[in-house]
Structure formats: structure tokens, C-alpha cells
Protein backbone atom coordinates (compact mmCIF):
# COMPACT_ATOMS: atom_id res chain seq x y z
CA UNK A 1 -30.77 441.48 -183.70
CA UNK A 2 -31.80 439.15 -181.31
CA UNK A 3 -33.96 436.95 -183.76
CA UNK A 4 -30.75 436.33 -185.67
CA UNK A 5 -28.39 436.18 -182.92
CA UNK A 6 -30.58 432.91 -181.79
CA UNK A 7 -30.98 431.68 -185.19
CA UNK A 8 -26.97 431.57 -185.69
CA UNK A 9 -27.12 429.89 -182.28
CA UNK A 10 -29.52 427.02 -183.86
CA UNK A 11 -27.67 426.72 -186.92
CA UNK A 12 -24.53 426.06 -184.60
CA UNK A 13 -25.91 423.45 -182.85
CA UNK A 14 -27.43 421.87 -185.23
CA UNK A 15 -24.07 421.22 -187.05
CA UNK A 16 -22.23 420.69 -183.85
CA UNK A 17 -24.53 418.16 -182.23
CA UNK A 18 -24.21 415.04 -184.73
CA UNK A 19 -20.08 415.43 -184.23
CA UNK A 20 -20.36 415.91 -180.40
CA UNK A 21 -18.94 412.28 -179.04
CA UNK A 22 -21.11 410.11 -176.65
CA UNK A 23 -19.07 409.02 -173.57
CA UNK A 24 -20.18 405.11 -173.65
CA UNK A 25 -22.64 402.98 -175.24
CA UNK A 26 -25.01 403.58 -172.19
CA UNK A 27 -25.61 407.33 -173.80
CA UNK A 28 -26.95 405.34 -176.43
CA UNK A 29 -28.56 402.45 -175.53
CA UNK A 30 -30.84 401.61 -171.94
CA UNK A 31 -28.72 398.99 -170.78
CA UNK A 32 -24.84 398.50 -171.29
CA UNK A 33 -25.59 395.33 -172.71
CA UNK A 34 -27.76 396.27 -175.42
CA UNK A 35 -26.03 395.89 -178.75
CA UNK A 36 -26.33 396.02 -182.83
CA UNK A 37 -25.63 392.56 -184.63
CA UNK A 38 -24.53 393.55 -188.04
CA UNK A 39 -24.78 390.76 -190.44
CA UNK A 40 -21.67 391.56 -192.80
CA UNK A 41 -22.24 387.74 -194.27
CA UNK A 42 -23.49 386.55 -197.29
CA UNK A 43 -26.30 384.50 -196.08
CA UNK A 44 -29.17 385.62 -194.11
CA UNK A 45 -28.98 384.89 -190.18
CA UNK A 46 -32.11 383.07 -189.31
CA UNK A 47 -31.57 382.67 -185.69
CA UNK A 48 -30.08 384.39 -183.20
CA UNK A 49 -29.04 383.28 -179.43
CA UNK A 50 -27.85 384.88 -176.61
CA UNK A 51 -26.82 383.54 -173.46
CA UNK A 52 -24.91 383.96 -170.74
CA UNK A 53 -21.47 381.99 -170.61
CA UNK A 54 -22.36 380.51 -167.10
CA UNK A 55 -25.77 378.92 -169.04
CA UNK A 56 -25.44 375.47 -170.30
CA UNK A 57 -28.39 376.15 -172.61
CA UNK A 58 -29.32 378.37 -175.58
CA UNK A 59 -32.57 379.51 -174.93
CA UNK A 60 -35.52 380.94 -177.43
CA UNK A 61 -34.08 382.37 -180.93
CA UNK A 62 -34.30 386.23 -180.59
CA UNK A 63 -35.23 387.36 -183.39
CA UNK A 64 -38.22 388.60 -184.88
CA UNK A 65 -37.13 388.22 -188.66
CA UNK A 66 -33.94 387.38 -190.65
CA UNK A 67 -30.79 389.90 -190.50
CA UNK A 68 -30.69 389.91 -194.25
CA UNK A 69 -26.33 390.27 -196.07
CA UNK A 70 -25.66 394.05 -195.14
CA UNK A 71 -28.37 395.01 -192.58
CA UNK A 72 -28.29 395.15 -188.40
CA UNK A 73 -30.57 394.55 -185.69
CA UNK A 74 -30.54 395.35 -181.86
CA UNK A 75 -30.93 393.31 -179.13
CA UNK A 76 -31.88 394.60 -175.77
CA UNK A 77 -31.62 393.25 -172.64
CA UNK A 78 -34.90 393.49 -170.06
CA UNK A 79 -33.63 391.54 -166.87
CA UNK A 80 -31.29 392.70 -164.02
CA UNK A 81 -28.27 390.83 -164.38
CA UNK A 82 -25.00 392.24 -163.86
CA UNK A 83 -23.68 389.38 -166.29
CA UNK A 84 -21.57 390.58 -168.90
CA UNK A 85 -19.76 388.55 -170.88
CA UNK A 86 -22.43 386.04 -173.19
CA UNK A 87 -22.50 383.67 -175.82
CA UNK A 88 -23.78 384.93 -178.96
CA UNK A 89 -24.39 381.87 -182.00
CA UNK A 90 -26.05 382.92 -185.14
CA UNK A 91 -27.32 380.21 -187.52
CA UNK A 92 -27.20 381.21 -191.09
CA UNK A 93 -29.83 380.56 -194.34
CA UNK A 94 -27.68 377.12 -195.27
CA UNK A 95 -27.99 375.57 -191.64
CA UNK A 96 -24.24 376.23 -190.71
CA UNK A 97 -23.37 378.56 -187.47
CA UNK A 98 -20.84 380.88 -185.72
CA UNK A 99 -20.36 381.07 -182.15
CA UNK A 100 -18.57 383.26 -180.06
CA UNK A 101 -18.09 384.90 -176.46
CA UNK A 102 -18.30 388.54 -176.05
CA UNK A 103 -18.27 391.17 -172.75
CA UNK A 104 -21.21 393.21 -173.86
CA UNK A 105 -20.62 395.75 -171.51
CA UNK A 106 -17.28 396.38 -173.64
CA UNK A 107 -18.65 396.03 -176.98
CA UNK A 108 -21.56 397.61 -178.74
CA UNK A 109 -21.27 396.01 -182.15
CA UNK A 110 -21.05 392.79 -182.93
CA UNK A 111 -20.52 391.54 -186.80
CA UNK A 112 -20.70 388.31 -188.26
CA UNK A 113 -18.28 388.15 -191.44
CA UNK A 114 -17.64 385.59 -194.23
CA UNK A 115 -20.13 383.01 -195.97
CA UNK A 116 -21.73 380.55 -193.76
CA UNK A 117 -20.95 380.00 -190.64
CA UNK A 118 -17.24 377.87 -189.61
CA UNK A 119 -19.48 375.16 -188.02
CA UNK A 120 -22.53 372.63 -189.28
């Protein structure tokens, strides 16, 4: 009786949990700033900056390999800023580029759309 009684329990949980709603990103992720860049463009992103909108500089590219038409990658952040709003540019297969300012703190996703980027 027991046995099944905690076995109905699992079951139960185990559907419930995947529909129970996280509260914030920061459930999710170690920092608020930490997003997913989803790459919902037809060329491959080849770079990837990320800098804070009081920087007049770019910095290092982030990534480790291309965000290939369809696919995501995370970034996480490792410092202590409280900074959150930041420039994100990604630089696509063809040379051209997007740009744009985000509050990461608000946003968890960010997605690049089109083909190519609006700038070269």
C-alpha cells in the first residue's frame, strides 16, 4: 500500500515538475545577466560582443564557435557588476552586423532575425 502510494506520488511529480513556472531567470541561470542568443538568421554569427553601454569599446569576441541558422548559445557573466543594460553586436558569415542595447536583467533571450546583419 505504501510502495504504491509513493510511486503515484513520483509519477505526480514527475509530470507536474516540467509545467511548474520558475519565478525569474535567476531560477535558471547564476547571474541575472546570463542569457541565450538564439541565432534565428540565415547566416552563421561568427562573433559575438558584449559590452556594457557605459564602455566605449567592444572587447574580445565571446564565442567559442559559430551560432549556426536555428541554434542558441549562452553567455554568462563572471564579474560583479551591477550593470545591466549592454550592448550586444553580432557579426554574421558575410561580414555585415547587428547591434543593439538590451537590460539583461529584464531579458533572458535575445534573437537575431533576418539575413545579414542591417549594417557593413
Amino acid at each position: 500500500m505504501l510502495s504504491q502510494f509513493l510511486r503515484n506520488t513520483l509519477i505526480a511529480a514527475t509530470f507536474t515538475l516540467p509545467f511548474f513556472p520558475f519565478p525569474n531567470q535567476t531560477a535558471l541561470a547564476g547571474d541575472r545577466r546570463d542569457f541565450i542568443v538564439y541565432n534565428n538568421n540565415e547566416l552563421e554569427i561568427t562573433r559575438l560582443y558584449v559590452s556594457s553601454q557605459l564602455s566605449e569599446y567592444w572587447g574580445r569576441n565571446i564565442l567559442d564557435s559559430d551560432i549556426v541558422s536555428g541554434t542558441y548559445e549562452s553567455v554568462t557573466f563572471n564579474n560583479n557588476s551591477n550593470q545591466c543594460v549592454y550592448d550586444i553586436k553580432a557579426i554574421y558569415s558575410d561580414g555585415s552586423y547587428d547591434v543593439g542595447r538590451t537590460n539583461l536583467c529584464d531579458t533572458y533571450t535575445v534573437t537575431f532575425y533576418g539575413h545579414g546583419g542591417d549594417h557593413k
